[in-house]
Protein backbone atom coordinates (compact mmCIF):
# COMPACT_ATOMS: atom_id res chain seq x y z
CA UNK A 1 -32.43 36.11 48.03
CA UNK A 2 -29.42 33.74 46.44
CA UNK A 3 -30.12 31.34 48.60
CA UNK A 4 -33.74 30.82 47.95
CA UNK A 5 -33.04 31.07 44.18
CA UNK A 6 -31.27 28.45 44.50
CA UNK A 7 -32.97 26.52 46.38
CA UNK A 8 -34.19 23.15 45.25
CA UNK A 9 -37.20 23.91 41.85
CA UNK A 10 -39.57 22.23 43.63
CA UNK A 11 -39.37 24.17 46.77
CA UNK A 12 -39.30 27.29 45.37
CA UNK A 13 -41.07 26.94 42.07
CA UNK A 14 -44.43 29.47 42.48
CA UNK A 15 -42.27 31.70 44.47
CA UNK A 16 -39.44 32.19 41.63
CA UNK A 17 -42.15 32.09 38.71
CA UNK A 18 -43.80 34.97 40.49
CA UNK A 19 -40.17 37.10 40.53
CA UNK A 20 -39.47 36.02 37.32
CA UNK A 21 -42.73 37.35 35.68
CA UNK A 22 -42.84 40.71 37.72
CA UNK A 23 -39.40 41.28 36.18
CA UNK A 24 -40.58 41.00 32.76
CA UNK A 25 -43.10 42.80 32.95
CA UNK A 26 -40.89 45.56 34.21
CA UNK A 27 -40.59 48.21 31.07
CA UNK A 28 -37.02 48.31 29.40
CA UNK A 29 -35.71 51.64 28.21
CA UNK A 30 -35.99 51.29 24.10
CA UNK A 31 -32.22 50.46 23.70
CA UNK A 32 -32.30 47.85 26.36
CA UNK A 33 -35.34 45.58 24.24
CA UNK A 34 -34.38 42.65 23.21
CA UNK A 35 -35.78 43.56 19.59
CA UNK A 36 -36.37 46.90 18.04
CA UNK A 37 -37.35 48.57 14.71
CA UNK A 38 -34.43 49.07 13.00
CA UNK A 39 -32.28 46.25 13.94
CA UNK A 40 -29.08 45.47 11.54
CA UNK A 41 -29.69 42.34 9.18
CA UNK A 42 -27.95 41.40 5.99
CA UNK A 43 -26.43 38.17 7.56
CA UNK A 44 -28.40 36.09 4.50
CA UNK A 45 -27.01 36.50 0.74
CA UNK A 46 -28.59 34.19 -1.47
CA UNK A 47 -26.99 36.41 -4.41
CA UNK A 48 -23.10 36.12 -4.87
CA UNK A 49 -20.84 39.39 -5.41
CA UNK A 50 -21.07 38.25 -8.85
CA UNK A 51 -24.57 37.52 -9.09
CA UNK A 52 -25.25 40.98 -7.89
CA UNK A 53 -23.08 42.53 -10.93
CA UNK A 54 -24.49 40.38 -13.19
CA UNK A 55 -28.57 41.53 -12.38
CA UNK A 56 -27.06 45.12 -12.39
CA UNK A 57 -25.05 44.65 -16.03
CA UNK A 58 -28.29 43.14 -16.89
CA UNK A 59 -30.85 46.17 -15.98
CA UNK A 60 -28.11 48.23 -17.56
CA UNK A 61 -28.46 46.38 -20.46
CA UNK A 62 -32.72 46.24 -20.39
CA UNK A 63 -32.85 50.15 -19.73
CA UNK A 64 -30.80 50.81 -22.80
CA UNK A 65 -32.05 48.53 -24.94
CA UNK A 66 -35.56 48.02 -24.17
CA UNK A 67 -36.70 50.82 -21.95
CA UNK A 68 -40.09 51.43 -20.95
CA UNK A 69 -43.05 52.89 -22.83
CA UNK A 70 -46.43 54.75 -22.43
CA UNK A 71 -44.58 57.55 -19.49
CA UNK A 72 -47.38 60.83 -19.61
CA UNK A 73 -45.79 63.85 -21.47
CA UNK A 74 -45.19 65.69 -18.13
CA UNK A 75 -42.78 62.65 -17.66
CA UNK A 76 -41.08 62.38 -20.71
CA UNK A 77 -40.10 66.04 -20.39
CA UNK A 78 -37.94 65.86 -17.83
CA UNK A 79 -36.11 62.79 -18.20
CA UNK A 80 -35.69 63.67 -21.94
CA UNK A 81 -34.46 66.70 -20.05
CA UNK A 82 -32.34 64.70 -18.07
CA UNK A 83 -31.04 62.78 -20.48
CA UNK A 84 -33.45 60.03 -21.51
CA UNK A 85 -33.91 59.33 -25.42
CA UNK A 86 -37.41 59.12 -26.69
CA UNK A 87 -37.36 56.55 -29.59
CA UNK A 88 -39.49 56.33 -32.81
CA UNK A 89 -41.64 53.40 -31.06
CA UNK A 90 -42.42 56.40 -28.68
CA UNK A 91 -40.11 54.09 -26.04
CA UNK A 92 -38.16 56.03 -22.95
CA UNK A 93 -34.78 54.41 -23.31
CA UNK A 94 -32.00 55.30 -20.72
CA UNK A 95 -27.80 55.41 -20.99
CA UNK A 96 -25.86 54.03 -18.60
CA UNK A 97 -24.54 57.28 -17.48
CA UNK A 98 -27.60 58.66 -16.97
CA UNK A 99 -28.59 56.09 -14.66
CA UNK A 100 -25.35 56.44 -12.65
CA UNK A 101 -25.78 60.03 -12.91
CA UNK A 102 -29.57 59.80 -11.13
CA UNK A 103 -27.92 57.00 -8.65
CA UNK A 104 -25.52 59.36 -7.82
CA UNK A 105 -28.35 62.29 -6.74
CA UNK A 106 -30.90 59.96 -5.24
CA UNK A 107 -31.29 60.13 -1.43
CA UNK A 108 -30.18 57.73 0.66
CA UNK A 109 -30.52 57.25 4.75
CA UNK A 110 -33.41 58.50 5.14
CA UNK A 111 -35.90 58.69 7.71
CA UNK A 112 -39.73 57.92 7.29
CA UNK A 113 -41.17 60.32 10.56
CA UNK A 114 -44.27 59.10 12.32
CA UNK A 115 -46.63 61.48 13.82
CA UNK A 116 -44.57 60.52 17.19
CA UNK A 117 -40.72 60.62 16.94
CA UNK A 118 -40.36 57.62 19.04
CA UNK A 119 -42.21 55.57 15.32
CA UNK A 120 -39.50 57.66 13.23
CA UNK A 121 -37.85 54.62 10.77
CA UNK A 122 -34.21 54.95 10.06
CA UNK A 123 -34.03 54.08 6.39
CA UNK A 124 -30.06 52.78 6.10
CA UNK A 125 -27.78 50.11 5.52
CA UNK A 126 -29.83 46.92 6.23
CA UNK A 127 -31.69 48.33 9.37
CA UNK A 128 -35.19 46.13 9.38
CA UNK A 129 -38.72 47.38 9.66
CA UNK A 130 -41.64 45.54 9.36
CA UNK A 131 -45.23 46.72 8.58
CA UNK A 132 -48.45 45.98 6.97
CA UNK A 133 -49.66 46.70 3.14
CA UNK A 134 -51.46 45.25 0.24
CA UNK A 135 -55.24 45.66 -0.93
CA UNK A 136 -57.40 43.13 0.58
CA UNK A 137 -60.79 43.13 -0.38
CA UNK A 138 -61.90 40.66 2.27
CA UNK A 139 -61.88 40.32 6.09
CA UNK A 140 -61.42 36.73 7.36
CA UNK A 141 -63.13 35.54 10.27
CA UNK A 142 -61.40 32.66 11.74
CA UNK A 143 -63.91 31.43 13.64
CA UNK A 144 -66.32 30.51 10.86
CA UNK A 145 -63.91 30.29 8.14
CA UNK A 146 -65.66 32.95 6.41
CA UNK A 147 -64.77 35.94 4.04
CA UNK A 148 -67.07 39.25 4.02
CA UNK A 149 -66.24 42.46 2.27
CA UNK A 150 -63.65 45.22 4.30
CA UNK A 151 -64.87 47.98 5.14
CA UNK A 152 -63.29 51.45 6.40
CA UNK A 153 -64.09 50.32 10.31
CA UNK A 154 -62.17 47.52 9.88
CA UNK A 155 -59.06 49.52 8.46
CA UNK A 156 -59.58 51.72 11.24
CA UNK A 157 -59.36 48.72 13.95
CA UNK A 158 -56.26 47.40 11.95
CA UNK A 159 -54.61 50.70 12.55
CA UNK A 160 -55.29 50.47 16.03
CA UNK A 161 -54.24 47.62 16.60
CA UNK A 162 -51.11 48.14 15.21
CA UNK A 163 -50.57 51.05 17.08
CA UNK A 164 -49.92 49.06 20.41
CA UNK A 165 -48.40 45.87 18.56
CA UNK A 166 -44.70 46.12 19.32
CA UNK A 167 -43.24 44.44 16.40
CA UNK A 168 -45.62 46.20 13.86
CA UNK A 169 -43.27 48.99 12.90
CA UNK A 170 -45.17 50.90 10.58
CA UNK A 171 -49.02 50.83 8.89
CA UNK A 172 -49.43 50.80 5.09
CA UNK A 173 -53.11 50.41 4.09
CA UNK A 174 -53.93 46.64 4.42
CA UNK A 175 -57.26 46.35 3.17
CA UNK A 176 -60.07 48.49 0.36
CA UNK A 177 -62.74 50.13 1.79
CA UNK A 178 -65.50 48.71 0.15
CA UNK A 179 -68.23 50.16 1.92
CA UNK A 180 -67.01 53.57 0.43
CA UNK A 181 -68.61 53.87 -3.14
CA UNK A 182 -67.37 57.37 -4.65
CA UNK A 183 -63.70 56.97 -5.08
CA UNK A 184 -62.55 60.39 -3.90
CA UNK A 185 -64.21 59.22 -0.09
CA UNK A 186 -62.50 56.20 -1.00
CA UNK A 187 -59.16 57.64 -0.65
CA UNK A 188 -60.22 59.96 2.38
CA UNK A 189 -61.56 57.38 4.18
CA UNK A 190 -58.61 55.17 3.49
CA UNK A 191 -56.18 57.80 4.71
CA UNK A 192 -58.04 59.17 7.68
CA UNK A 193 -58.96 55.53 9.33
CA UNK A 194 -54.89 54.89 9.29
CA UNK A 195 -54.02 58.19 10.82
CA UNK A 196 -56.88 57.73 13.24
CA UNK A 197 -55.77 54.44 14.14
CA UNK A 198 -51.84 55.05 14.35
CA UNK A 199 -49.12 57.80 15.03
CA UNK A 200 -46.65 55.07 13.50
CA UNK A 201 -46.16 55.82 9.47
CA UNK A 202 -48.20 55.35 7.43
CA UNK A 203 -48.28 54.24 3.88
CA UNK A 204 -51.17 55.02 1.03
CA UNK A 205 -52.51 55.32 -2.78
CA UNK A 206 -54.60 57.86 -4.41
CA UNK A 207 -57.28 56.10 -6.73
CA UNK A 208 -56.61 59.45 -9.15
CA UNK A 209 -54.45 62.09 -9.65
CA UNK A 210 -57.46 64.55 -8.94
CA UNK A 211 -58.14 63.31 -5.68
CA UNK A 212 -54.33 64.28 -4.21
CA UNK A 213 -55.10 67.73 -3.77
CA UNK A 214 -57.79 67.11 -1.39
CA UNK A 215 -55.97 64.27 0.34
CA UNK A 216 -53.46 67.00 1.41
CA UNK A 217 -55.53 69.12 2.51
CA UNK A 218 -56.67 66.18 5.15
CA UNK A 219 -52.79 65.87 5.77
CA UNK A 220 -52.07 69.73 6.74
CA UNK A 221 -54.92 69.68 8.83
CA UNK A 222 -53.93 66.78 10.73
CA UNK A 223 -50.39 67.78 10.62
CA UNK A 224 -51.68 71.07 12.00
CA UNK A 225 -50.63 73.19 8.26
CA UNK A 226 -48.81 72.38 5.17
CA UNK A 227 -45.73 73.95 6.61
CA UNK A 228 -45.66 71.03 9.52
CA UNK A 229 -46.27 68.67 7.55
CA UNK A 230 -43.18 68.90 5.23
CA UNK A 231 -41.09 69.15 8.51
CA UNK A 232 -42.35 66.24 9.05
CA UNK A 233 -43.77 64.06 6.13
CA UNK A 234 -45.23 60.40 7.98
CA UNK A 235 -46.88 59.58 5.37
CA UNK A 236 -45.56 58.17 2.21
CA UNK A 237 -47.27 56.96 -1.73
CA UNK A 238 -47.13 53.58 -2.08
CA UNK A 239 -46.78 54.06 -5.99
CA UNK A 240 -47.41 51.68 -8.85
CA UNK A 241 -45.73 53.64 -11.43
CA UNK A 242 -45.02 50.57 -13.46
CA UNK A 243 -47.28 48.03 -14.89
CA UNK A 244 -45.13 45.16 -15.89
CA UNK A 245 -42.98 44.20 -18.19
CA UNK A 246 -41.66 47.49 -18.93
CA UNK A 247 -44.10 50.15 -19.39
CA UNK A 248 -44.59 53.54 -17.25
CA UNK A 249 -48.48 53.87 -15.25
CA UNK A 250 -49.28 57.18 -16.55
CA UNK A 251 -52.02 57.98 -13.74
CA UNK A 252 -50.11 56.76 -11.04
CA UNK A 253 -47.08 58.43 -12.62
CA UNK A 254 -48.83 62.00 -12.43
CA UNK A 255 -50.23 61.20 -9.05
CA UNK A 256 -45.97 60.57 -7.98
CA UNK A 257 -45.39 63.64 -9.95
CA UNK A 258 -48.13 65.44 -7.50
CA UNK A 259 -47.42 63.64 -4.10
CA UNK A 260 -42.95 64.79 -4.94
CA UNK A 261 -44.78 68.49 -5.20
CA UNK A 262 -46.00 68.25 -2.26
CA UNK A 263 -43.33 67.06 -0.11
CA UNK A 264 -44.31 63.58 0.31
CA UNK A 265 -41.46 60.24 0.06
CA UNK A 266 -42.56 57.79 -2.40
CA UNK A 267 -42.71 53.91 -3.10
CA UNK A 268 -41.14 53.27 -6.03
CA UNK A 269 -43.38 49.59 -6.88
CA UNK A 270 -42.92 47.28 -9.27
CA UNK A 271 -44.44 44.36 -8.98
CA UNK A 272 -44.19 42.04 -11.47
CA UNK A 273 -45.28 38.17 -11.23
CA UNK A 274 -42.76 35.55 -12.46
CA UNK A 275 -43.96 33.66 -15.45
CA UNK A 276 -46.84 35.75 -16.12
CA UNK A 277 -45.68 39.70 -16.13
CA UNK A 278 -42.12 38.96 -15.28
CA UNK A 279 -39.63 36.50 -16.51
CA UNK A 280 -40.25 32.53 -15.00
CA UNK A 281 -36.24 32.60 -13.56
CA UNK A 282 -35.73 34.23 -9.83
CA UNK A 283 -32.58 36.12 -11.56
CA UNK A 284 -34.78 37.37 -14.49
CA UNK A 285 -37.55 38.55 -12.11
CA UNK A 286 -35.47 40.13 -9.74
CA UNK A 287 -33.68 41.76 -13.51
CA UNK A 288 -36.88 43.26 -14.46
CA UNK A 289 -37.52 44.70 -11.27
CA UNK A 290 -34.69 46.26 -10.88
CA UNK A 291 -34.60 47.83 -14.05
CA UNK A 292 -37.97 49.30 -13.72
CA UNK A 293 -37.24 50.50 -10.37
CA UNK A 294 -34.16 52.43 -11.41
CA UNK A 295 -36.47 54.06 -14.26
CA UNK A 296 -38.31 55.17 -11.15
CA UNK A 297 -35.15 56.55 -9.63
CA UNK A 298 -34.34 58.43 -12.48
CA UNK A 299 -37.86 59.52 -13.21
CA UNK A 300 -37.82 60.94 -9.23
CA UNK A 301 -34.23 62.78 -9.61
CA UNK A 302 -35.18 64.28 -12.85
CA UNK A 303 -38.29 66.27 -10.94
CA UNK A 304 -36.62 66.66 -7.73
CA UNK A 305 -33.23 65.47 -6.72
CA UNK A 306 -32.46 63.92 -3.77
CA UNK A 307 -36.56 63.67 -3.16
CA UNK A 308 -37.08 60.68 -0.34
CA UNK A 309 -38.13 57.74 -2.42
CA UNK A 310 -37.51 53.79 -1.77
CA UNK A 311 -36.75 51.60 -4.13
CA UNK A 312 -39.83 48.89 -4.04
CA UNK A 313 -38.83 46.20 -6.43
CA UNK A 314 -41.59 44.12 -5.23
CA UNK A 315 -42.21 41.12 -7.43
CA UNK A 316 -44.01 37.86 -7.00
CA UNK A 317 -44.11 34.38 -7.41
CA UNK A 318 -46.46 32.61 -9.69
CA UNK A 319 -47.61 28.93 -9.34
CA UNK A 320 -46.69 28.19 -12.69
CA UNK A 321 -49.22 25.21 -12.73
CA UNK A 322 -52.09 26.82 -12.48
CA UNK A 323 -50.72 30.93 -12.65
CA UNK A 324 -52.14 32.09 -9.36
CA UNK A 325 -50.13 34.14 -6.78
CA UNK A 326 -48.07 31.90 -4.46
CA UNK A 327 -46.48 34.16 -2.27
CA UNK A 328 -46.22 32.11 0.94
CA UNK A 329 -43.64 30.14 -1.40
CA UNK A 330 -40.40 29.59 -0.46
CA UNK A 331 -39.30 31.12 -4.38
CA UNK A 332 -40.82 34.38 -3.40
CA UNK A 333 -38.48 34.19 0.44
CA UNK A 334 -35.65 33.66 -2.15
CA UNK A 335 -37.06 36.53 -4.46
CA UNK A 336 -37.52 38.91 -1.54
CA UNK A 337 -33.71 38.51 -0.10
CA UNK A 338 -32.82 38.51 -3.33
CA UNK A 339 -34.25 42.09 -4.14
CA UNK A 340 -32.91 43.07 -0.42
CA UNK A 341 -29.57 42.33 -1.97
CA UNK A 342 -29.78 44.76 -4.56
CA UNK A 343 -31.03 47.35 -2.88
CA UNK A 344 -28.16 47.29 -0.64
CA UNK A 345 -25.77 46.84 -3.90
CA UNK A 346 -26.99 50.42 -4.79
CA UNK A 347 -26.72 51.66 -1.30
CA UNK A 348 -30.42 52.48 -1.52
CA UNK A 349 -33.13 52.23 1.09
CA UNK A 350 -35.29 49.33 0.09
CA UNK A 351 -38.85 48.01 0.21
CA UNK A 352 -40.37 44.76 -0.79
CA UNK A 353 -43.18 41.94 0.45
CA UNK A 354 -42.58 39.01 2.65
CA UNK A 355 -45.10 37.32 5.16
CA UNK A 356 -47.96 36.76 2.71
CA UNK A 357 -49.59 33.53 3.44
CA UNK A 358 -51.77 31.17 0.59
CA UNK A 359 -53.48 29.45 3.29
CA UNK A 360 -57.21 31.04 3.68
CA UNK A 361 -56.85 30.90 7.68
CA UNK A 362 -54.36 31.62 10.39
CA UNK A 363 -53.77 27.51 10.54
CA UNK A 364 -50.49 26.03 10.52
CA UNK A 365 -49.75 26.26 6.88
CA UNK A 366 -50.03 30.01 7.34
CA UNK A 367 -47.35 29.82 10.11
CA UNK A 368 -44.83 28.34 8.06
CA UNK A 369 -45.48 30.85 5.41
CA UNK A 370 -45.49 34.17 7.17
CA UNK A 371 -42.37 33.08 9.58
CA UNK A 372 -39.95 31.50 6.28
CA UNK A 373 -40.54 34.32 4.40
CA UNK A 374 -40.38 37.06 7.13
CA UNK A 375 -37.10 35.39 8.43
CA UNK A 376 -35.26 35.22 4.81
CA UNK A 377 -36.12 39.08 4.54
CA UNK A 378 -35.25 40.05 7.59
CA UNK A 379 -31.94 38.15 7.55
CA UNK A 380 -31.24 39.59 4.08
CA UNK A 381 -31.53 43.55 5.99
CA UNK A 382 -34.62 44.42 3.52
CA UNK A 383 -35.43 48.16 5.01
CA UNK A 384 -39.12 47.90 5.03
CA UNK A 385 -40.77 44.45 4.54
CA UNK A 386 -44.45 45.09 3.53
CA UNK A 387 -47.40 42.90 4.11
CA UNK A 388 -45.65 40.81 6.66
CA UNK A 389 -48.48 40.06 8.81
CA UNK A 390 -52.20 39.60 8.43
CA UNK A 391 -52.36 38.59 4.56
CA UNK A 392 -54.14 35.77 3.38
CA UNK A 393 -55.22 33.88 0.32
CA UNK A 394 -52.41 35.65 -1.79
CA UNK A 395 -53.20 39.26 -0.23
CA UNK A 396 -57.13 38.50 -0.91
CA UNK A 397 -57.96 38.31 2.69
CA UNK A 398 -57.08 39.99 5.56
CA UNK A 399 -57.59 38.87 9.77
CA UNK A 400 -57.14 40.75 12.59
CA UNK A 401 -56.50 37.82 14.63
CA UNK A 402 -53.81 36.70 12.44
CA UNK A 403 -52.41 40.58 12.95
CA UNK A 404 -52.33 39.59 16.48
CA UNK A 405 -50.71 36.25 16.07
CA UNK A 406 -48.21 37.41 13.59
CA UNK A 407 -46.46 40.32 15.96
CA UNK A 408 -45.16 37.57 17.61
CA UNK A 409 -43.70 35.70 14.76
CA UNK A 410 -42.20 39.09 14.31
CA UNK A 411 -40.49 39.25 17.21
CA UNK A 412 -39.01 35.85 17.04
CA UNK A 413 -37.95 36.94 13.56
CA UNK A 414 -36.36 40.41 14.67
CA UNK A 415 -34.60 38.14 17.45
CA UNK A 416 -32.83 36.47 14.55
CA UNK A 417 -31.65 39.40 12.90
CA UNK A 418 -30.54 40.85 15.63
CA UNK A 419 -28.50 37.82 15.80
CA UNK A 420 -25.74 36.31 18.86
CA UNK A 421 -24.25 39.23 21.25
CA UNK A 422 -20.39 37.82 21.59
CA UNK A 423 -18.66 40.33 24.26
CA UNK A 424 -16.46 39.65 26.85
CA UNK A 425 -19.17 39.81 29.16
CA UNK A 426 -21.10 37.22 27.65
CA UNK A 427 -18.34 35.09 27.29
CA UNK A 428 -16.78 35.17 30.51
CA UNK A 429 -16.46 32.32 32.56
CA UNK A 430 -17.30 33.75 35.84
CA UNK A 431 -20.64 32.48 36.64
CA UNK A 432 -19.47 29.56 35.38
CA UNK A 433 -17.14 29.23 37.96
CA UNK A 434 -19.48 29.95 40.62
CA UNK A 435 -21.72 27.53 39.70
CA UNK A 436 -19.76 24.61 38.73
CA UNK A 437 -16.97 25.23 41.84
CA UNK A 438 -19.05 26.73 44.36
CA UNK A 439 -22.89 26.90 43.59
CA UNK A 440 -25.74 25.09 43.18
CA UNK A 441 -25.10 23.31 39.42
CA UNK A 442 -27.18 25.51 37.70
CA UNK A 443 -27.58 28.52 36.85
CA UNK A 444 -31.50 29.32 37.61
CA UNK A 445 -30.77 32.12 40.22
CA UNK A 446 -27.82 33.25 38.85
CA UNK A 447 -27.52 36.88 38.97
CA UNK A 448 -26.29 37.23 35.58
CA UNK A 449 -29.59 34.77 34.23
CA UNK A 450 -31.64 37.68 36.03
CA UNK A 451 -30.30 40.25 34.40
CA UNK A 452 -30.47 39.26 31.05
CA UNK A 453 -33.87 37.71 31.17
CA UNK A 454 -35.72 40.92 29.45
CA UNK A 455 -32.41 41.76 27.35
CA UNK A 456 -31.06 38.83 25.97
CA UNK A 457 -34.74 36.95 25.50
CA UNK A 458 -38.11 37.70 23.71
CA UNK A 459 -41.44 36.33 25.04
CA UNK A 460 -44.53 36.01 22.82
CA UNK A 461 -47.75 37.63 23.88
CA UNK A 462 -49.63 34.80 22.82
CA UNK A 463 -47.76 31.86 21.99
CA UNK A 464 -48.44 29.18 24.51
CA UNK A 465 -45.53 27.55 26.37
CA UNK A 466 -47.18 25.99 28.82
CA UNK A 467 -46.10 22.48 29.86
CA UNK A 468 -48.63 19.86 29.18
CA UNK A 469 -50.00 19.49 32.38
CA UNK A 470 -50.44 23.68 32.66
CA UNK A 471 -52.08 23.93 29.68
CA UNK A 472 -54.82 21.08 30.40
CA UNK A 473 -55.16 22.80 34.28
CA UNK A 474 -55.80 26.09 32.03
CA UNK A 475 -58.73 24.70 30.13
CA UNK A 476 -56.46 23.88 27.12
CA UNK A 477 -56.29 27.51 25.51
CA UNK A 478 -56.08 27.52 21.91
CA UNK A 479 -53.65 30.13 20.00
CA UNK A 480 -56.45 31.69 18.51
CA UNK A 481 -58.71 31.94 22.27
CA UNK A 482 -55.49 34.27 23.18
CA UNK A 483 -54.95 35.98 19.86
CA UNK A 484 -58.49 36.87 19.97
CA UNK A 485 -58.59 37.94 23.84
CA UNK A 486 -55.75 40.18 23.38
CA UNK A 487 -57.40 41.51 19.89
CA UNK A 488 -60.54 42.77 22.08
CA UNK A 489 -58.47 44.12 24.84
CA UNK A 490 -56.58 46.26 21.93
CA UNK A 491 -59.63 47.38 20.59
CA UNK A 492 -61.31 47.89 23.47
CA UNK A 493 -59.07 50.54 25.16
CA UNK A 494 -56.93 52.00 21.62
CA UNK A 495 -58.58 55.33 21.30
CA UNK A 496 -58.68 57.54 18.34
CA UNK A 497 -55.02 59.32 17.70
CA UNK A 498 -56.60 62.61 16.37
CA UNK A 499 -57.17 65.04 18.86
CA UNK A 500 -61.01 65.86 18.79
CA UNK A 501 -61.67 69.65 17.38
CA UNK A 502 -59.25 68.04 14.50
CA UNK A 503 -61.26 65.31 13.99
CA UNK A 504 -64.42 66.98 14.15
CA UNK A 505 -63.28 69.61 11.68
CA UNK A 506 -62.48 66.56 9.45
CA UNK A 507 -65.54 65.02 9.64
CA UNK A 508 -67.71 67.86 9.30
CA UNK A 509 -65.55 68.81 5.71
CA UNK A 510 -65.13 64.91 4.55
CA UNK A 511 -67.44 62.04 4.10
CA UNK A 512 -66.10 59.61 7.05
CA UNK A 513 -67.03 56.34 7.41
CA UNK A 514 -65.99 54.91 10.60
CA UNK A 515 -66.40 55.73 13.87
């Protein structure tokens, strides 16, 4: 078998292709991948040691001084109880020891569970996950270069796709169901079409505090009963308990308040935009963030200490020309790392967004977007990067194709955080000796080039890297022919992850929207 390997390329070109492929496609046991949820970053620091103390002096300095207004009574009772001081102006303001105090209590490593352990996302240090979010109220079609309105289907069919998209490591709701007019079935349908779609976690928001109790109920049946589900929590409350600059989101406040009952980790989210409801400098941003985030931290610990909750400073970038979103930009890459930073400064497990593109297609101004952006925050170890693939026009727009297409650029980007293996095996200069003294010259057969073709390397599914002359014998496929292909396979075999007495006992209690 050496000998043919080694054999001249042209002689033994279709035979070694054909070994070559059948050992890729040979499954790897999960710690042999080349990539992997939860893969160490935190090589990229665009904030200095200093830089970090100075944003943290800073938020000190904003929580004391400023605080944060309009928190519902049920809220200002316990972190009055806690320690917060209610001022004259009606203003939550917080001491410094209070907020080292909370710091101190607030959980850290933990682990968001899917519905299958093998989805379960280790939540420490600067281990990397990347997943889907945001609230697009339109579908692209790349094709015509058309928008229509989302509906619950197509959540559903973005949750299924996810579930068999490698790189995709978790499922936050992606898009509104706008086919869904009463807001309770809004929420229902929004939570049942990801569950249906994916065992991997998922993420969601409750419209109103009133519609959480009946959201659980869905959860403890799917979870089997209520006792199950808080073995096991995989789902979490994306939460905008802040409405920048500074002020506390009383309904989505009580809805945290309801969700932390009830056994459920939280997203802490602020999400300012810089120059409009957060300061114009990246510092200042990343400031305000912080400090409203660590409101949320205290806010959490005061209710329930220790409760599983990630700190989700989340800002974005403005164009300041013109004030519209620009989060493709490479400000908001910096922004994102930048925010990664601090979350490891507090030892903290950390969300924020990266991967959003401006561009209104999957073209190749959306490439550069999604895969800078992506990169920076995986390189910074962010612990959950949200909306990194699928977003478009500034989280307006959302396209399955481009869901497709971007696992890839994930798994490029996951290759680059997991970074250069130096051992002594990968160093040695053994093969090099047999090729160079007594082999062929190169190192094409090598038994060592074998072995680490599935370990060492990543493959896209779709990404085309044909030669020239393949691709025009191949009829010239275009990225988005194989995006879509593989998009229809998905979709085509991914079955509903509800067993079916479960789901029909849904359905039959709840107004469900997709089939």
């Amino acid at each position: 078998m050496t000998d043919d390997l080694c054999a001249p390329v042209r002689a033994r070109r279709s035979g070694g292709r054909a070994a070559k492929v059948a050992v890729r496609a040979a499954p790897l046991a999960e710690g042999l991948r080349p990539v992997r949820a939860g893969l160490e970053g935190g090589q990229y620091r665009p904030l200095s040691e200093a830089g970090m103390a100075r944003i943290h002096e800073a938020a000190l300095e904003a929580l004391e001084v400023i605080g944060l207004a309009n928190a519902p009574q049920s809220g200002v009772d316990s972190m009055v109880a806690a320690g917060a001081v209610q001022g004259d102006d009606g203003r939550l303001r917080f001491p410094r020891a209070l907020v080292e105090d909370m710091l101190a209590k607030a959980a850290r490593d933990i682990t968001l569970f899917g519905r299958d352990p093998r989805f379960d996302l280790q939540l420490s240090g600067a281990r990397v996950h990347f997943g889907t979010a945001g609230a697009a109220v339109h579908v692209v079609d790349p094709r015509t270069g058309t928008y229509r309105d989302s509906t619950a289907q197509d959540l559903y069919d973005a949750a299924r796709l996810a579930e068999h998209l490698d790189n995709v490591h978790f499922f936050q709701r992606a898009m509104v169901c706008r086919d869904v007019i009463d807001n309770f079935d809004m929420d229902i349908n929004t939570l049942y079409a990801c569950l249906a779609g994916t065992r991997k976690h998922v993420g969601t928001s409750f419209s109103d505090p009133s519609h959480v109790e009946g959201c659980f109920d869905l959860l403890h049946a799917v979870a089997g009963d209520e006792e199950q589900w808080r073995a096991r929590p995989f789902v979490s409350n994306s939460n905008c308990f802040v409405v920048p600059p500074m002020k506390f989101a009383e309904e989505s406040c009580t809805t945290m308040e309801a969700c932390i009952r009830a056994g459920m980790p939280v997203l802490l989210l602020s999400a300012g935009q810089a120059g409009a409801t957060s300061p114009a400098p990246i510092a200042a941003t990343i400031v305000q963030a912080v400090a409203e985030c660590l409101a949320g931290v205290v806010y959490v610990n005061a209710i329930a200490p220790g409760h599983p909750a990630i700190f989700g400073t989340w800002p974005f970038v403005s164009d300041l020309r013109t004030g519209s979103m620009s989060g493709g930009s490479a400000e908001q890459a910096l922004l994102t790392a930048g925010c990664a930073q601090m979350h490891r400064f507090y030892g903290l497990p950390g969300g924020a967004a990266a991967g959003i593109a401006d561009s209104k297609l999957p073209d190749m101004q959306a490439g550069w977007e999604q895969a800078i952006s992506n990169v920076l925050a995986g390189l910074s170890g962010l612990n959950m990067v949200y909306e990194s693939v699928g977003m478009h026009a500034s989280l307006l727009g959302f396209c399955m194709e481009s869901l497709v297409m971007g696992d890839d650029i994930l798994g490029q980007v996951m290759r680059c955080v997991r970074g250069i293996d130096v051992s002594e095996d990968s160093v040695s200069l053994d093969t090099m000796k047999e090729v160079c003294l007594d082999g062929p010259g190169h190192y094409l057969g090598s038994e060592q080039t074998l072995r680490l073709m599935q370990t060492e390397y990543i493959y896209p599914a779709v990404g085309n890297r044909m030669s020239p002359k393949e691709w025009v014998e191949a009829g010239q496929p275009l990225l988005l022919d194989s995006a879509t292909r593989r998009k229809d396979e998905i979709l085509a075999s991914a079955v509903s992850q509800i067993d079916p007495e479960t789901d029909r006992r849904i359905r039959t209690r709840f107004n469900i929207h997709f089939h």
